[in-house]
N, C-alpha and C. Protein backbone atom coordinates (compact mmCIF):
# COMPACT_ATOMS: atom_id res chain seq x y z
N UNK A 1 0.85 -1.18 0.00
CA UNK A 1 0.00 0.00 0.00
C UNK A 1 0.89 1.24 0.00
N UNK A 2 0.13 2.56 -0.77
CA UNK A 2 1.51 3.43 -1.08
C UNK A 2 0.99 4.22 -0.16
N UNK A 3 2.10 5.17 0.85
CA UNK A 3 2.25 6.15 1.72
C UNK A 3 0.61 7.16 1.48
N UNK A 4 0.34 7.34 -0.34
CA UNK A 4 -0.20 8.20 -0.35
C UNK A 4 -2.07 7.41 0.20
N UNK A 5 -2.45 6.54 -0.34
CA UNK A 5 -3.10 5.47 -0.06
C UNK A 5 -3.36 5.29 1.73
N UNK A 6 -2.16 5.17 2.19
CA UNK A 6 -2.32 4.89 3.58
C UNK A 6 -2.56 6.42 4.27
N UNK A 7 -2.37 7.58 3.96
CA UNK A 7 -2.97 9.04 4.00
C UNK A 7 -4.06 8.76 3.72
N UNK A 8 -4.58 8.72 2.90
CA UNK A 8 -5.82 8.97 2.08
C UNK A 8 -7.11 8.31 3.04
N UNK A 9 -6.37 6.68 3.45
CA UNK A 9 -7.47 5.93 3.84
C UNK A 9 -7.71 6.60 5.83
N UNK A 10 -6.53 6.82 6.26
CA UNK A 10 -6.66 7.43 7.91
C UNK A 10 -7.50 8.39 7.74
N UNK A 11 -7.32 9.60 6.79
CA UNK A 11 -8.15 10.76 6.82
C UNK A 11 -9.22 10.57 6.57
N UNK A 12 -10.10 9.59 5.91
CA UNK A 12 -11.19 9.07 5.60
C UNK A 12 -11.95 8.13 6.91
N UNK A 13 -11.37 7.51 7.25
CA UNK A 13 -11.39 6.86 8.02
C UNK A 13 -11.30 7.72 9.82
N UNK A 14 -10.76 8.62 9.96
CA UNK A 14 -10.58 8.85 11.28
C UNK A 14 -11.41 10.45 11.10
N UNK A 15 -12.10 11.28 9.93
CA UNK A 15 -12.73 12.27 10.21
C UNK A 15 -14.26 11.57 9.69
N UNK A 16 -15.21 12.51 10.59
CA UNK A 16 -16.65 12.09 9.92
C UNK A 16 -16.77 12.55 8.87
N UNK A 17 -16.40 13.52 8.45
CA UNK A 17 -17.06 14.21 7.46
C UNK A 17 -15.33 15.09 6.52
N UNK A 18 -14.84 13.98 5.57
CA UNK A 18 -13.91 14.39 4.70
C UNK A 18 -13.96 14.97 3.18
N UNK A 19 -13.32 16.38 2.98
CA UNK A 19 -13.71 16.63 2.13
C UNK A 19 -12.09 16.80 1.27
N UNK A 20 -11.70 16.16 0.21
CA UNK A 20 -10.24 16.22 -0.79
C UNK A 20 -10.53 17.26 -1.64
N UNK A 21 -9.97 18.28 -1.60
CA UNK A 21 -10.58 19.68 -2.48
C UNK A 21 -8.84 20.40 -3.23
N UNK A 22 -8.99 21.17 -4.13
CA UNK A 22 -8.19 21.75 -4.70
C UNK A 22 -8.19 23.43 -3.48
N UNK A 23 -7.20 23.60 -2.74
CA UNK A 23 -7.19 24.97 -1.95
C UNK A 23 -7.50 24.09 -0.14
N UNK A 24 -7.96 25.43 0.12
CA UNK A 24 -8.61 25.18 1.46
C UNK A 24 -10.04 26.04 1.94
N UNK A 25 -10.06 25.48 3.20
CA UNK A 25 -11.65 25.96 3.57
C UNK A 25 -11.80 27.63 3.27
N UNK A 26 -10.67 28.11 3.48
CA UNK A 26 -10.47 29.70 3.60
C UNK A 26 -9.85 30.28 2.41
N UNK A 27 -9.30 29.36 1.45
CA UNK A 27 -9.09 29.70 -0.12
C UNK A 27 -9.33 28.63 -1.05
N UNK A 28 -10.65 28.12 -1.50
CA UNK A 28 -10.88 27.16 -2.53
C UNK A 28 -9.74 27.61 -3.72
N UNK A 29 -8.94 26.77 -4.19
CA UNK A 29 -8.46 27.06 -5.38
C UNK A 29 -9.49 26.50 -7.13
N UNK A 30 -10.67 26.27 -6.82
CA UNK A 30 -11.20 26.30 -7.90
C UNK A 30 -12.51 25.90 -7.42
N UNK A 31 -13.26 26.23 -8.55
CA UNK A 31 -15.15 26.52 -8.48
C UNK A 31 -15.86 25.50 -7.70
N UNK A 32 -15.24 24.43 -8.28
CA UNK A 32 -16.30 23.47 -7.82
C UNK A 32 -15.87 22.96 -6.66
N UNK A 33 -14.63 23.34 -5.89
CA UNK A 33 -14.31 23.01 -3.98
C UNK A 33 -14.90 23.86 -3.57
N UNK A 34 -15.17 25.25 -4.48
CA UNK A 34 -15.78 26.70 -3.22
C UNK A 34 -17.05 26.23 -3.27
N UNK A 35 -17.60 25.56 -4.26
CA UNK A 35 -19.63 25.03 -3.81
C UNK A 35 -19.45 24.38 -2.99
N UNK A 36 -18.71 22.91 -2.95
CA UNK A 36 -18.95 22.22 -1.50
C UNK A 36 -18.24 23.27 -0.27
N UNK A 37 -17.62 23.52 -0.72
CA UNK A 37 -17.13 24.09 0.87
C UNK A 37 -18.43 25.17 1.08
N UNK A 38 -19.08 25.67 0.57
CA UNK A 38 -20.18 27.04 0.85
C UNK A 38 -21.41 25.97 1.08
N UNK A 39 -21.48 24.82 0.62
CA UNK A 39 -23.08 23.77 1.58
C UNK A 39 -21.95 23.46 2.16
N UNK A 40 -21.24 23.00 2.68
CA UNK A 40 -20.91 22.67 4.00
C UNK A 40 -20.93 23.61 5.34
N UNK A 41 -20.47 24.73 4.70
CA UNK A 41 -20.39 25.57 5.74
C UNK A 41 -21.27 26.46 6.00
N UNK A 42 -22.84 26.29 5.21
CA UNK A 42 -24.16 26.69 4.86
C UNK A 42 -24.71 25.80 6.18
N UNK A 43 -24.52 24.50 5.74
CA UNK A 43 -24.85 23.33 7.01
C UNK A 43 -24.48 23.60 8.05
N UNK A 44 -23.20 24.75 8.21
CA UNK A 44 -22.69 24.39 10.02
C UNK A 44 -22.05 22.85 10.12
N UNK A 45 -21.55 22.27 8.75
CA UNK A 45 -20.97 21.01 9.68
C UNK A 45 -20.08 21.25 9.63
N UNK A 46 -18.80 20.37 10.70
CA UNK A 46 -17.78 20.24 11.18
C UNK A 46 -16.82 19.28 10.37
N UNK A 47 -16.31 19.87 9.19
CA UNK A 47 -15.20 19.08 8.53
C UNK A 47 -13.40 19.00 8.34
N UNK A 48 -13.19 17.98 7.88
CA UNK A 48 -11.71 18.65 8.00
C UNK A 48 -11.57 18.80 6.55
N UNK A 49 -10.48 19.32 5.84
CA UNK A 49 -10.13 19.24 4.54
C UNK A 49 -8.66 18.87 4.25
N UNK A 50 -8.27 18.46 3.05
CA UNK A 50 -7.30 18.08 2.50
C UNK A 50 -7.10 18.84 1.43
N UNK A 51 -6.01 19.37 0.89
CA UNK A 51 -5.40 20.03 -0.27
C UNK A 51 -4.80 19.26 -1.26
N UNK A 52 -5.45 18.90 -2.07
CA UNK A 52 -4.96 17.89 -2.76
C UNK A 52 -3.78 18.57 -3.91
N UNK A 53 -3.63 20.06 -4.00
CA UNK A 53 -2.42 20.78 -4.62
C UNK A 53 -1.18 20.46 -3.52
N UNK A 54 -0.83 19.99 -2.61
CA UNK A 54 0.10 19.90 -2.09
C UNK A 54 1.28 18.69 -1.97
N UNK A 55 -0.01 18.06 -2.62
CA UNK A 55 0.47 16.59 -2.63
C UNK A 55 0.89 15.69 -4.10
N UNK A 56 0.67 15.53 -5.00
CA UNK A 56 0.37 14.92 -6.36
C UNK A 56 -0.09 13.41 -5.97
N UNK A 57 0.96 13.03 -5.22
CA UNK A 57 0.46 11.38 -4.57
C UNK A 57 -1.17 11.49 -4.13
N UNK A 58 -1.52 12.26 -3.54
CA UNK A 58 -2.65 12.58 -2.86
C UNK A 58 -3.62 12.97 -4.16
N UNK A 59 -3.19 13.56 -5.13
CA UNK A 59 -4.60 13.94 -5.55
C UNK A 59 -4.91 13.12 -6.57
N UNK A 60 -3.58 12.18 -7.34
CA UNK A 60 -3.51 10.84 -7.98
C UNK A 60 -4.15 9.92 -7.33
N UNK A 61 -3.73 10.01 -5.93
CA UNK A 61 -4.32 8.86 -5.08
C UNK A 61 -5.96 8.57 -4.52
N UNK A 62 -5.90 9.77 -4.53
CA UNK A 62 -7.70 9.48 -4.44
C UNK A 62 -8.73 9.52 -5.40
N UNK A 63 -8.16 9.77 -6.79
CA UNK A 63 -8.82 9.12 -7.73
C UNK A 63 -9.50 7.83 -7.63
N UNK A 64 -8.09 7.38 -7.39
CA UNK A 64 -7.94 5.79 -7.49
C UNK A 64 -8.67 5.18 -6.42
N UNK A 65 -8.25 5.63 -5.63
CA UNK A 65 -9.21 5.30 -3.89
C UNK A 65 -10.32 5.27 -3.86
N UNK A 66 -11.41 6.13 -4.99
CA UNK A 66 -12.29 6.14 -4.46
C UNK A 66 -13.16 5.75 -6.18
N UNK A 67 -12.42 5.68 -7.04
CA UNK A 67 -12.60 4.95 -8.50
C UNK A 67 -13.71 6.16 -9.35
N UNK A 68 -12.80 7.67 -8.85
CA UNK A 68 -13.88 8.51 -9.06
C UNK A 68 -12.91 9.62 -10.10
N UNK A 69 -13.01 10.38 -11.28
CA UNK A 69 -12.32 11.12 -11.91
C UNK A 69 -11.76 12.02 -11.20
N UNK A 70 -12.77 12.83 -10.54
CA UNK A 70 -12.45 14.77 -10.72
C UNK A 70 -12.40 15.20 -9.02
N UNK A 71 -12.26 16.07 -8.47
CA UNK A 71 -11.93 16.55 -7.31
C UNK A 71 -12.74 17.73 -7.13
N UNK A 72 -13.12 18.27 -6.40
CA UNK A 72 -13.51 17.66 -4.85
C UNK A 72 -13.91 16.17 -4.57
N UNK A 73 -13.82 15.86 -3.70
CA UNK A 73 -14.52 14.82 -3.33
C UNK A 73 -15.16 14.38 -1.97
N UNK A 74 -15.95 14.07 -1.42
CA UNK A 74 -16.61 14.62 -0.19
C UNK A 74 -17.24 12.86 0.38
N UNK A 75 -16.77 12.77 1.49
CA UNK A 75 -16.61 11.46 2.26
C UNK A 75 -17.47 11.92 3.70
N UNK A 76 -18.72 10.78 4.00
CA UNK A 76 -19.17 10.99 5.21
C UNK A 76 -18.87 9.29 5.89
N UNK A 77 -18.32 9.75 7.10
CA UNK A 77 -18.26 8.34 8.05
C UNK A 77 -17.82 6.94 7.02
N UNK A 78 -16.70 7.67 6.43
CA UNK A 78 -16.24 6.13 5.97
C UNK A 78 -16.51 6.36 4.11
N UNK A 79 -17.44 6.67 3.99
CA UNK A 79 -18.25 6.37 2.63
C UNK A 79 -18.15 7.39 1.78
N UNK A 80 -17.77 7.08 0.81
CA UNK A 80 -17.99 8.47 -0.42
C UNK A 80 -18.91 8.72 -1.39
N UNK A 81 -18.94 9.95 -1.06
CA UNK A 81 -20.64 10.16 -1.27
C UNK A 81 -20.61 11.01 -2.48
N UNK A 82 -19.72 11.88 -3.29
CA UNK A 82 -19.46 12.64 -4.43
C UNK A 82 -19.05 13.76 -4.84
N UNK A 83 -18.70 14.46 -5.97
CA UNK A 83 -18.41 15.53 -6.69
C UNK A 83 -19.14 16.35 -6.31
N UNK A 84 -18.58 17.59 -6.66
CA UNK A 84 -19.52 18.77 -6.42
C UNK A 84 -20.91 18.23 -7.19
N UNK A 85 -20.98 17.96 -8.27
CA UNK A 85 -22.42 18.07 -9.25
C UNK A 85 -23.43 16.88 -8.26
N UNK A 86 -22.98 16.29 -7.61
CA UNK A 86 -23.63 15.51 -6.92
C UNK A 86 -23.90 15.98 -5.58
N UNK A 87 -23.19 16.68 -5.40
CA UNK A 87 -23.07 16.77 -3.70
C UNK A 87 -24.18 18.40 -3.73
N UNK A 88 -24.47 19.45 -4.97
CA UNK A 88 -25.33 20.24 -5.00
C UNK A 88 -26.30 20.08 -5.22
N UNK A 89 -26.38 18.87 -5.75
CA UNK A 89 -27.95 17.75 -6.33
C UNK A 89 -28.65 17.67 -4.80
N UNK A 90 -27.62 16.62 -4.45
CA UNK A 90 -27.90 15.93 -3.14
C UNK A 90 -28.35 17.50 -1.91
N UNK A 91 -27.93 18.61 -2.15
CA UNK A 91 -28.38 19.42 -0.91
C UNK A 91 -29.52 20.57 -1.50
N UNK A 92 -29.53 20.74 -2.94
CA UNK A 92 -30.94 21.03 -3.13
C UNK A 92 -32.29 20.65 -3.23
N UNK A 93 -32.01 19.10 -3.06
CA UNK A 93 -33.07 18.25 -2.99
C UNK A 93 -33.23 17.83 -1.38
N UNK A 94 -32.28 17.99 -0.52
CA UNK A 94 -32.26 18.29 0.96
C UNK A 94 -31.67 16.54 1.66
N UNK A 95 -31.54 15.85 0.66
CA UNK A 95 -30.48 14.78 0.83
C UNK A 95 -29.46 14.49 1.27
N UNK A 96 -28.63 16.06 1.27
CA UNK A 96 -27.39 15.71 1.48
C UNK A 96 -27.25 15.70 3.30
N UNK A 97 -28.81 16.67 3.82
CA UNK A 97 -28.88 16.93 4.97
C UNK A 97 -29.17 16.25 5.43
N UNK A 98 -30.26 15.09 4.86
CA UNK A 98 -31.08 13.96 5.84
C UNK A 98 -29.84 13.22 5.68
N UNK A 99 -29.03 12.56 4.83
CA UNK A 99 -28.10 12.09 5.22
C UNK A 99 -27.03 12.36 6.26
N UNK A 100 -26.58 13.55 6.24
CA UNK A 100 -25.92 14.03 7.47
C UNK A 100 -26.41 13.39 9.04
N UNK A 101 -27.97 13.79 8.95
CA UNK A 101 -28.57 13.70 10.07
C UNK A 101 -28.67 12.23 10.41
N UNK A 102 -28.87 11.15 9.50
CA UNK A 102 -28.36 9.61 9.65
C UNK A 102 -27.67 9.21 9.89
N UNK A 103 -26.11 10.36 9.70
CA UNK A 103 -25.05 9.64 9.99
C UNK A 103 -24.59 9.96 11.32
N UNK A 104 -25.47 10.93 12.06
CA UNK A 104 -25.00 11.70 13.20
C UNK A 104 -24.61 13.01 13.22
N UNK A 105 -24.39 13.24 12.11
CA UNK A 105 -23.43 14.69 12.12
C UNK A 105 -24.65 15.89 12.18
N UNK A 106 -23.88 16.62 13.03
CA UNK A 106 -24.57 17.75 13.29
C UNK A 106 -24.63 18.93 12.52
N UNK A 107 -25.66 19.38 12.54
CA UNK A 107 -25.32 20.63 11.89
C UNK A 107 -26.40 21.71 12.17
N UNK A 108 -26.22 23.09 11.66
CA UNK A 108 -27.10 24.32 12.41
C UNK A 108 -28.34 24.25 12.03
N UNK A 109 -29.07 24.46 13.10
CA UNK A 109 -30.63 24.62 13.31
C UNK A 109 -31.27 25.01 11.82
N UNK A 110 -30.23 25.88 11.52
CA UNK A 110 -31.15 26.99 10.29
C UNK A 110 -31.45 26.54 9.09
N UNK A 111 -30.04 25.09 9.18
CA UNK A 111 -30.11 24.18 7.51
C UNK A 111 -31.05 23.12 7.47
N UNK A 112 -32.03 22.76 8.55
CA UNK A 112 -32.94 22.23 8.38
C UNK A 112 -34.31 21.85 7.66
C-alpha cells in the first residue's frame, strides 16, 4: 500500500465528514471546492479538509481510492458520497442533509 493510499485511507477513516478539495476551507483554489465548501459551511458542519495541490500522490491517489475522476470529493463516516455536481444535487433536494442527520453529524438549526 503506497504512503499516499495509507494518507488517504486514515483521513477518511478517522474524520466524519472528509472533504479532498483543490485549496482550502479559507481559499478554494477552484469553483467546484468553493460550492462544496459554501453547503458545507451553509450546514454548520464540522469538517476537516485536505489540499490535494500539495500533494500529487494525494490527488492521484484518491482518484484511485475512491474509482472517481475529478476533485472535490466529499466522504461521510467512511463512505464516499461525491463531486460537487452531486453533492449540490444531493443538498438542493435536501439529501445531502437527511443524510448528514443519519449519519450523526450535526449541523445548524437553520439548515434544516
Amino acid at each position: 500500500m503506497t504512503d499516499a493510499h495509507q494518507t488517504i485511507d486514515n483521513a477518511v477513516k478517522s474524520n466524519d465528514v472528509m472533504l479532498f478539495m483543490k485549496g482550502t476551507k479559507q481559499f478554494p483554489q477552484c469553483g467546484f471546492s468553493g460550492q462544496v465548501v459554501q453547503i458545507l459551511d451553509y450546514l454548520g458542519v464540522d469538517y476537516t479538509t485536505m489540499n490535494v495541490l500539495e500533494d500529487d500522490g494525494i490527488r492521484n491517489g484518491i482518484k484511485a481510492y475512491s474509482n472517481w475522476p475529478t476533485i472535490p470529493q466529499l466522504y461521510v463516516k467512511g463512505e464516499f458520497i461525491g463531486g460537487c455536481d452531486i453533492i449540490r444535487e444531493m443538498f438542493q433536494a435536501g439529501e445531502l442533509q437527511s443524510h448528514m442527520t443519519a449519519n450523526g453529524i450535526s449541523m445548524r438549526d437553520t439548515a434544516a
